[in-house]
N, C-alpha and C. Protein backbone atom coordinates (compact mmCIF):
# COMPACT_ATOMS: atom_id res chain seq x y z
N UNK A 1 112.90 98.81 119.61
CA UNK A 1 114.23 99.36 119.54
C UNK A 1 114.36 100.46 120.59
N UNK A 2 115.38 100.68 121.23
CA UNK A 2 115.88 101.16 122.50
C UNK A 2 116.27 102.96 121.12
N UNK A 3 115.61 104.02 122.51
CA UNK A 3 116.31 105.41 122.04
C UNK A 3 118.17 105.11 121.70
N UNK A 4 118.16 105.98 120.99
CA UNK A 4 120.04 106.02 121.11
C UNK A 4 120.40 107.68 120.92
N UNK A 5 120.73 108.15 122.28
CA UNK A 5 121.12 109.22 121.71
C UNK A 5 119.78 110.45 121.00
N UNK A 6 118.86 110.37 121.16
CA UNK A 6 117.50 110.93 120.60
C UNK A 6 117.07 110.53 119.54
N UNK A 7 117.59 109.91 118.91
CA UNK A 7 117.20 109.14 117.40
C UNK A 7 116.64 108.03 117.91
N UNK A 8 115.31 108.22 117.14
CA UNK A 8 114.67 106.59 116.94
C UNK A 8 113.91 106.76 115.17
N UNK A 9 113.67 105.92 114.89
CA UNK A 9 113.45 105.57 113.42
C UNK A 9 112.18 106.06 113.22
N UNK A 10 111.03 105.69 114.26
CA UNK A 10 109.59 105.86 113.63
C UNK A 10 109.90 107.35 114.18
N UNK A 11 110.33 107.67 115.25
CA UNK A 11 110.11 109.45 115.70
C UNK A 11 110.56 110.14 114.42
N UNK A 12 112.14 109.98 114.23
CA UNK A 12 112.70 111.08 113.34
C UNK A 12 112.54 110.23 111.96
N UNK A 13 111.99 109.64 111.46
CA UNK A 13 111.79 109.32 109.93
C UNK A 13 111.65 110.63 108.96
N UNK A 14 110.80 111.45 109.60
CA UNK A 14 111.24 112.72 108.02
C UNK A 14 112.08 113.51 108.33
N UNK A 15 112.75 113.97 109.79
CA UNK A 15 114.22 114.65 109.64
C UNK A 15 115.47 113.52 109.37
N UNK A 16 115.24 112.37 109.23
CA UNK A 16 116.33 111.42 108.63
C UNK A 16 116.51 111.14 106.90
N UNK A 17 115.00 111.47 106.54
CA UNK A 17 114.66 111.60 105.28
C UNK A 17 114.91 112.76 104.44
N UNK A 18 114.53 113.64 105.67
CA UNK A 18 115.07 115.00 105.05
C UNK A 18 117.03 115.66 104.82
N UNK A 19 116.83 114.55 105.30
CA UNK A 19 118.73 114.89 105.29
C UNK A 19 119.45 114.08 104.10
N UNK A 20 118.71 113.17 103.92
CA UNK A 20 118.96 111.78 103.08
C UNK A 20 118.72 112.57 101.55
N UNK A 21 118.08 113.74 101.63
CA UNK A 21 117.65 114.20 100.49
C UNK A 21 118.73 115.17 99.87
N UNK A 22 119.56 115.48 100.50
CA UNK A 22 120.59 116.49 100.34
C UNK A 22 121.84 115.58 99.84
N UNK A 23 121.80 114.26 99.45
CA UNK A 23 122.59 113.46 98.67
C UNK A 23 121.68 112.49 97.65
N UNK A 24 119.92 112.62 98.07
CA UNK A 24 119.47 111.64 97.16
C UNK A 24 119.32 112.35 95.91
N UNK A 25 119.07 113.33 95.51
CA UNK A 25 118.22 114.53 94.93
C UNK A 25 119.63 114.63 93.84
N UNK A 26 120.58 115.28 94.31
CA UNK A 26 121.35 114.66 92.83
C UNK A 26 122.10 113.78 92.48
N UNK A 27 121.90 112.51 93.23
CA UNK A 27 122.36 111.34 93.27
C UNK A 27 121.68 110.41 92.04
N UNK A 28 120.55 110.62 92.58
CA UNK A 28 119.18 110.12 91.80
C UNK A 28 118.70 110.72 90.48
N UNK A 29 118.66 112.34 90.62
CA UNK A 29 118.97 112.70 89.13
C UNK A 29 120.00 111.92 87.99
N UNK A 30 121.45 111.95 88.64
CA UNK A 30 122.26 111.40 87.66
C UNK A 30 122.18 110.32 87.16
N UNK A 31 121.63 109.41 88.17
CA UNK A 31 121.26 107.92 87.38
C UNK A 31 120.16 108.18 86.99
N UNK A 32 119.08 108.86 87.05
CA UNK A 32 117.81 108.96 86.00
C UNK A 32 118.46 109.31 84.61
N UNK A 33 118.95 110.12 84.86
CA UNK A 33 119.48 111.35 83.69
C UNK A 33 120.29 110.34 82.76
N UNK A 34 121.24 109.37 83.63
CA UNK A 34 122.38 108.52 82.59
C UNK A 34 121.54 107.69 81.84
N UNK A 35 120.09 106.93 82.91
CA UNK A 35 119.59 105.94 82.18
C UNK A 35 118.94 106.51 81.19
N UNK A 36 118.34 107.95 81.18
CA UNK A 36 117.42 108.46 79.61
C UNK A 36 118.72 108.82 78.82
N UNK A 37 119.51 109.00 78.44
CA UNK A 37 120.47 109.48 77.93
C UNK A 37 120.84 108.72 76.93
N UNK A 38 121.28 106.99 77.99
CA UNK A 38 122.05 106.00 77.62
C UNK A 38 120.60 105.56 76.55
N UNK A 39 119.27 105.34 76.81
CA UNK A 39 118.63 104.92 76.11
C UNK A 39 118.25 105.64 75.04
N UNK A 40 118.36 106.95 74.93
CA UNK A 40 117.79 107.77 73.69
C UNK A 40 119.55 107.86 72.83
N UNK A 41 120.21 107.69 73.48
CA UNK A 41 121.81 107.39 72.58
C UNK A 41 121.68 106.29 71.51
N UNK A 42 121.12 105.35 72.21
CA UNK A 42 120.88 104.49 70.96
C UNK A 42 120.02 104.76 69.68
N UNK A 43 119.29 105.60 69.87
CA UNK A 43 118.49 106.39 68.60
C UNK A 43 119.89 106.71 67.54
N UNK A 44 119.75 106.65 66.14
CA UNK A 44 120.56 107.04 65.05
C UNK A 44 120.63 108.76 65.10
N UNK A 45 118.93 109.07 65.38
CA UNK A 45 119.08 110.66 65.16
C UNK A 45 119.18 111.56 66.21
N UNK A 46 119.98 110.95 67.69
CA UNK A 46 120.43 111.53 68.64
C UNK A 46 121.74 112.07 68.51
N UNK A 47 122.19 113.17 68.39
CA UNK A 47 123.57 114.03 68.28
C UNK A 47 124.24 114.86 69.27
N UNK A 48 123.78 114.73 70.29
CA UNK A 48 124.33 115.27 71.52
C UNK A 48 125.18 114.43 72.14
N UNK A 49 126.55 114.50 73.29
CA UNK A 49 127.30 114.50 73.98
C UNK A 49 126.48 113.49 74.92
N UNK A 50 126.72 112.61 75.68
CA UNK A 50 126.34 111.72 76.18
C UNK A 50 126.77 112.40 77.92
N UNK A 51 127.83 112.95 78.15
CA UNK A 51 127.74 113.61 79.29
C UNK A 51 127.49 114.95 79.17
N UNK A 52 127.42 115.48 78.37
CA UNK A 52 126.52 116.86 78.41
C UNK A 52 125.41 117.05 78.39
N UNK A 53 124.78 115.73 77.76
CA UNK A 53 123.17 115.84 78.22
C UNK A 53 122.63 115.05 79.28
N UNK A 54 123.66 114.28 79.35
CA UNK A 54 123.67 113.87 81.58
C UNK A 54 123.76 114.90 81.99
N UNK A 55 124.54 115.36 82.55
CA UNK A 55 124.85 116.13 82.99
C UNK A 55 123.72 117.67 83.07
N UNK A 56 123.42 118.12 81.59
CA UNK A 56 122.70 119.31 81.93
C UNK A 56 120.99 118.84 82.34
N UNK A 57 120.56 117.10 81.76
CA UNK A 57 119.23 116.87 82.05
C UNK A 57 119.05 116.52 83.79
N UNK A 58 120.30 116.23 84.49
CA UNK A 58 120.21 116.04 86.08
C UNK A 58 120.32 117.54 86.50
N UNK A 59 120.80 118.77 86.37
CA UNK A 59 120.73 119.72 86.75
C UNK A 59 119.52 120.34 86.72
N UNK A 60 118.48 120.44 85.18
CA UNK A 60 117.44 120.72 84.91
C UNK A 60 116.39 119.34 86.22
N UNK A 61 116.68 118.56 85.61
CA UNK A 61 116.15 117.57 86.57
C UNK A 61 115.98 117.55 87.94
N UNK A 62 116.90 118.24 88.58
CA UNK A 62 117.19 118.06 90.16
C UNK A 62 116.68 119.43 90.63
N UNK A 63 116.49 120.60 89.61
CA UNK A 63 115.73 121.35 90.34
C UNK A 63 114.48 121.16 90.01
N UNK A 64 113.89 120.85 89.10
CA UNK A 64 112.14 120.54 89.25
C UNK A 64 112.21 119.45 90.57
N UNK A 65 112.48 118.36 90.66
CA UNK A 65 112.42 117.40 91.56
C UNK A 65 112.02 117.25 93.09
N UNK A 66 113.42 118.93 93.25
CA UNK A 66 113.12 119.12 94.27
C UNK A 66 112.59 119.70 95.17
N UNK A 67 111.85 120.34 94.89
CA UNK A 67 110.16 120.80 95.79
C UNK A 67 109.15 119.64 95.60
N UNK A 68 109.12 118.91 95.10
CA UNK A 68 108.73 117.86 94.88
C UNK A 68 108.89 116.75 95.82
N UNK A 69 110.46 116.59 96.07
CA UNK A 69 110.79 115.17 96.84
C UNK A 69 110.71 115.76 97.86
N UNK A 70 111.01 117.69 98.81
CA UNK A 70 110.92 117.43 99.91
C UNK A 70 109.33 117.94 100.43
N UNK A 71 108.38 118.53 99.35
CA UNK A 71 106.92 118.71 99.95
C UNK A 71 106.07 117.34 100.00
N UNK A 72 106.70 116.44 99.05
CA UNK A 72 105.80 115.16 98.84
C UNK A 72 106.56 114.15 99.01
N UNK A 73 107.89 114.02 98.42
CA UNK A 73 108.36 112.89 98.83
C UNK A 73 108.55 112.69 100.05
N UNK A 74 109.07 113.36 100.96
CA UNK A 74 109.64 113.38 102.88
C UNK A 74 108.78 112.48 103.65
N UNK A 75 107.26 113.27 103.60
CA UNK A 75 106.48 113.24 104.32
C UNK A 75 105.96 112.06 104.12
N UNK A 76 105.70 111.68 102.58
CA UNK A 76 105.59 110.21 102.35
C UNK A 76 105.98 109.25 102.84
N UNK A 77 107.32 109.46 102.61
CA UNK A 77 108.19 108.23 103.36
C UNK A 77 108.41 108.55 104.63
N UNK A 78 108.50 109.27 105.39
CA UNK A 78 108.44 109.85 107.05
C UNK A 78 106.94 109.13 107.87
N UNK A 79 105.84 108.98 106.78
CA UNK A 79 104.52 108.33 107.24
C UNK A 79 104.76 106.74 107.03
N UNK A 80 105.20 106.49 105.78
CA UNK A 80 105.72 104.93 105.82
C UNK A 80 106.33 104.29 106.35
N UNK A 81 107.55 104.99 106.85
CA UNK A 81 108.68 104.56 107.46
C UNK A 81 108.36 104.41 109.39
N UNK A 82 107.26 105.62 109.41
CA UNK A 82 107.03 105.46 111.01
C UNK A 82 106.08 104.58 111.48
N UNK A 83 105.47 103.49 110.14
CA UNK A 83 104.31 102.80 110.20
C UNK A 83 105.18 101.30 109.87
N UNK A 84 106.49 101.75 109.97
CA UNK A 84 107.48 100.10 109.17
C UNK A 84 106.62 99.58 107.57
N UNK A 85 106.52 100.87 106.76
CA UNK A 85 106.14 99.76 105.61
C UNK A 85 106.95 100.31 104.45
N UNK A 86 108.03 100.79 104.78
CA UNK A 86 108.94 101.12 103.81
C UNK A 86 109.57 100.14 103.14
N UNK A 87 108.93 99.90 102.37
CA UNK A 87 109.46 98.84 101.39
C UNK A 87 109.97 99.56 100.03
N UNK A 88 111.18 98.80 99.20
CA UNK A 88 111.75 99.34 97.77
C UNK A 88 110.28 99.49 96.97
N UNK A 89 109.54 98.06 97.03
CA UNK A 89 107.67 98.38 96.02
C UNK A 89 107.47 99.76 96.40
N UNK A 90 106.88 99.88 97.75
CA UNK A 90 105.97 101.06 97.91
C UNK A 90 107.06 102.54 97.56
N UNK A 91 108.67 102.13 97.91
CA UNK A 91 108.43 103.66 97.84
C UNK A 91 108.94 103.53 96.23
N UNK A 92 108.99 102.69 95.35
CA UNK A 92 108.60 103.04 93.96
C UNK A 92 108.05 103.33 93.38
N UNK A 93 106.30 103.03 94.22
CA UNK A 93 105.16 103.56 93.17
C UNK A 93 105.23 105.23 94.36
N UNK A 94 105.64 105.59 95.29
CA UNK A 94 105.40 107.02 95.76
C UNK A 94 106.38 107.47 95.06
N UNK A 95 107.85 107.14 94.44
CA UNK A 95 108.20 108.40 93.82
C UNK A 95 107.68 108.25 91.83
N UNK A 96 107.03 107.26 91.89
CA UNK A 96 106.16 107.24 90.37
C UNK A 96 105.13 108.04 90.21
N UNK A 97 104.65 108.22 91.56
CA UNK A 97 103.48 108.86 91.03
C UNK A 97 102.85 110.31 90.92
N UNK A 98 104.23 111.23 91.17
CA UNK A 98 104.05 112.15 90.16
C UNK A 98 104.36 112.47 88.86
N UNK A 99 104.56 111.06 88.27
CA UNK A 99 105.32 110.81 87.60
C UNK A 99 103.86 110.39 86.24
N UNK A 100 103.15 109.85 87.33
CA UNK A 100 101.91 109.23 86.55
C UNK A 100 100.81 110.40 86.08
N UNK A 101 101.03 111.22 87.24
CA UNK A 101 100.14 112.72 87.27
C UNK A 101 100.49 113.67 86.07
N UNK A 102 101.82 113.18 85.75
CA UNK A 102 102.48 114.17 84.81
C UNK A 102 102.18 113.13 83.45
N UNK A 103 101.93 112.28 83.36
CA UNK A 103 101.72 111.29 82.64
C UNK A 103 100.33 111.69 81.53
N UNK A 104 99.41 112.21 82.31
CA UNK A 104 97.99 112.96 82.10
C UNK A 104 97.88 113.86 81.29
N UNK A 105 99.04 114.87 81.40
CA UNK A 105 99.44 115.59 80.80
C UNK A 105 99.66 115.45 79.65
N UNK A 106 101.31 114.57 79.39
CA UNK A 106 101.91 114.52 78.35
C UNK A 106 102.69 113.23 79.21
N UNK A 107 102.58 111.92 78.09
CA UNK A 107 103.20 111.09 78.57
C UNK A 107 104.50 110.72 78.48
N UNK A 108 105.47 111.41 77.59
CA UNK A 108 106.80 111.41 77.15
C UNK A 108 107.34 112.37 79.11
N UNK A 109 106.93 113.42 79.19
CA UNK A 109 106.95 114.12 80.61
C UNK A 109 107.11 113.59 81.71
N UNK A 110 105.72 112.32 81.76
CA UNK A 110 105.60 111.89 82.68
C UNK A 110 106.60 110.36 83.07
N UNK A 111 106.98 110.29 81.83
CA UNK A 111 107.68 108.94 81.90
C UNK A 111 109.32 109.80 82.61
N UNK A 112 109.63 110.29 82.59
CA UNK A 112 110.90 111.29 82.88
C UNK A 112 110.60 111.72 84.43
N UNK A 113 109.55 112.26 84.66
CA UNK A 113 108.67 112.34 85.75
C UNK A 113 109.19 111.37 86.91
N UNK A 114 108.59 110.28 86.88
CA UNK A 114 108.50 108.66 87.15
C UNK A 114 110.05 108.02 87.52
N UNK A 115 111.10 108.31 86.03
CA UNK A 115 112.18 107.81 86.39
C UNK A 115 113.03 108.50 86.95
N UNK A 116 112.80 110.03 87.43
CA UNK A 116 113.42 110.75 88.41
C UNK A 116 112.67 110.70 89.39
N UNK A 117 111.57 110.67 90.04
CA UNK A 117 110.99 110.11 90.99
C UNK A 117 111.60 108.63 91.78
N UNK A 118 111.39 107.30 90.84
CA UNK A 118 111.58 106.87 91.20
C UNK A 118 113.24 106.44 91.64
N UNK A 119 114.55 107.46 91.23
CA UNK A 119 115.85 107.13 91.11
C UNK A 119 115.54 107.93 92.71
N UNK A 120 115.26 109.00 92.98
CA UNK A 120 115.52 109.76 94.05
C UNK A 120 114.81 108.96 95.33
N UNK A 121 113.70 108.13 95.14
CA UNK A 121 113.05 107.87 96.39
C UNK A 121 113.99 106.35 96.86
N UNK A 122 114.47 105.87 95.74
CA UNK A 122 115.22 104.42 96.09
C UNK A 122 116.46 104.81 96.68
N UNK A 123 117.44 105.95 95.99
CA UNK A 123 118.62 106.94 96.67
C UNK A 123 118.44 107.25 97.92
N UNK A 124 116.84 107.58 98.47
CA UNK A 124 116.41 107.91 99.68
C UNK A 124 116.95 106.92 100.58
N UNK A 125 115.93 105.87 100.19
CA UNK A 125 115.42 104.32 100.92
C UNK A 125 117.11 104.37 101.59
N UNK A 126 117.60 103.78 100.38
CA UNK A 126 119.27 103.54 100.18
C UNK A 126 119.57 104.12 101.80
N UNK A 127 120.00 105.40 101.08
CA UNK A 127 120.90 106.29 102.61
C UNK A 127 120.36 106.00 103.84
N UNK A 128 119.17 106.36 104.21
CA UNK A 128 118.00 105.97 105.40
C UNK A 128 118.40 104.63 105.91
N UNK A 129 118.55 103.52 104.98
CA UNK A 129 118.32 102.22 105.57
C UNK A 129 120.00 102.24 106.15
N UNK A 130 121.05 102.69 105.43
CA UNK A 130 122.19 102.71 106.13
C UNK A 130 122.21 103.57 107.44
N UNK A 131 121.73 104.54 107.73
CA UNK A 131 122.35 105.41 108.77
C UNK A 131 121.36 104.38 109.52
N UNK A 132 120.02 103.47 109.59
CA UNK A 132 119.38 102.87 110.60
C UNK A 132 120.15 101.91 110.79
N UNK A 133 121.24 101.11 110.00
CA UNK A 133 121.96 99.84 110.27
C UNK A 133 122.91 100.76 110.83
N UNK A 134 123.97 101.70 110.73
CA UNK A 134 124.77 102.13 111.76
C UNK A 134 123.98 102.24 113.06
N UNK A 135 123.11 102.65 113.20
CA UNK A 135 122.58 103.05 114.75
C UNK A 135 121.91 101.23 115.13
N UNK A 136 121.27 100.52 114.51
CA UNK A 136 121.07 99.23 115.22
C UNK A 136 122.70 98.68 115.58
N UNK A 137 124.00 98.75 114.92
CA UNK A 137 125.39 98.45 115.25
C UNK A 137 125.25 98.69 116.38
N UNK A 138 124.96 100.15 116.88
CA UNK A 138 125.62 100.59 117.79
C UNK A 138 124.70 100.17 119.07
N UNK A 139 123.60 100.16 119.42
CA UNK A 139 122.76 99.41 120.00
C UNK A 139 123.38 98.28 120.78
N UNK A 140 123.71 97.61 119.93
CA UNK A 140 124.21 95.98 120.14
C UNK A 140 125.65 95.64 121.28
């Protein structure tokens, strides 16, 4: 692939990643957050607000996350991505697996861990793979 403009994919993969994070991070919370929500709603002895505990578990959520997605997640995918092996698999088990670490701990934690991990690194993938299909467009 031809430079465009100073952007190329394997060069800037973690300042493309790192930018991608400033919409994945509570993007990715909220669908973590809706999917634990929506599933512990179905419990009889759940009594909370279904968007109030969206809502306040992606806020709580999105700040643990994020020292997280940009000391470990970035660089992760900035090394994958400049090696072309960014795949949806791999970067599922990289945002799982602090997820698994937390798992060690306490596994109710780590499962929460895992599915905000893994909502934010696919949110990543997501944005990343679009701004690379605008710039291959423009190429052409």
């Amino acid at each position: 692939m031809e430079r465009l403009n100073g952007w190329h994919p394997s060069g800037d993969a973690i300042v493309l990643a790192l930018f991608a994070q400033l919409i994945a991070i509570p993007l990715g919370s909220l669908i973590a957050s809706a999917g634990i929500v929506l599933v512990n709603w179905s419990n009889p002895t759940y009594s909370y607000g279904v968007l109030t505990s969206t809502v306040n578990l992606a806020l709580f959520g999105g700040m643990i996350a994020t020292p997280v997605a940009i000391l470990y997640g970035v660089p992760m995918y900035g090394l994958w991505a400049r090696f072309g092996r960014s795949s949806i698999l791999v970067l599922a088990l990289i945002g799982a697996l602090p997820g698994a670490l937390a798992a060690i701990w306490q596994a109710t934690i780590g499962a929460i861990c895992a599915a905000f991990g893994i909502a934010i690194a696919l949110c990543t993938h997501m944005l990343v793979s679009i701004k690379q299909k605008e710039s291959d467009t423009l190429l052409r």
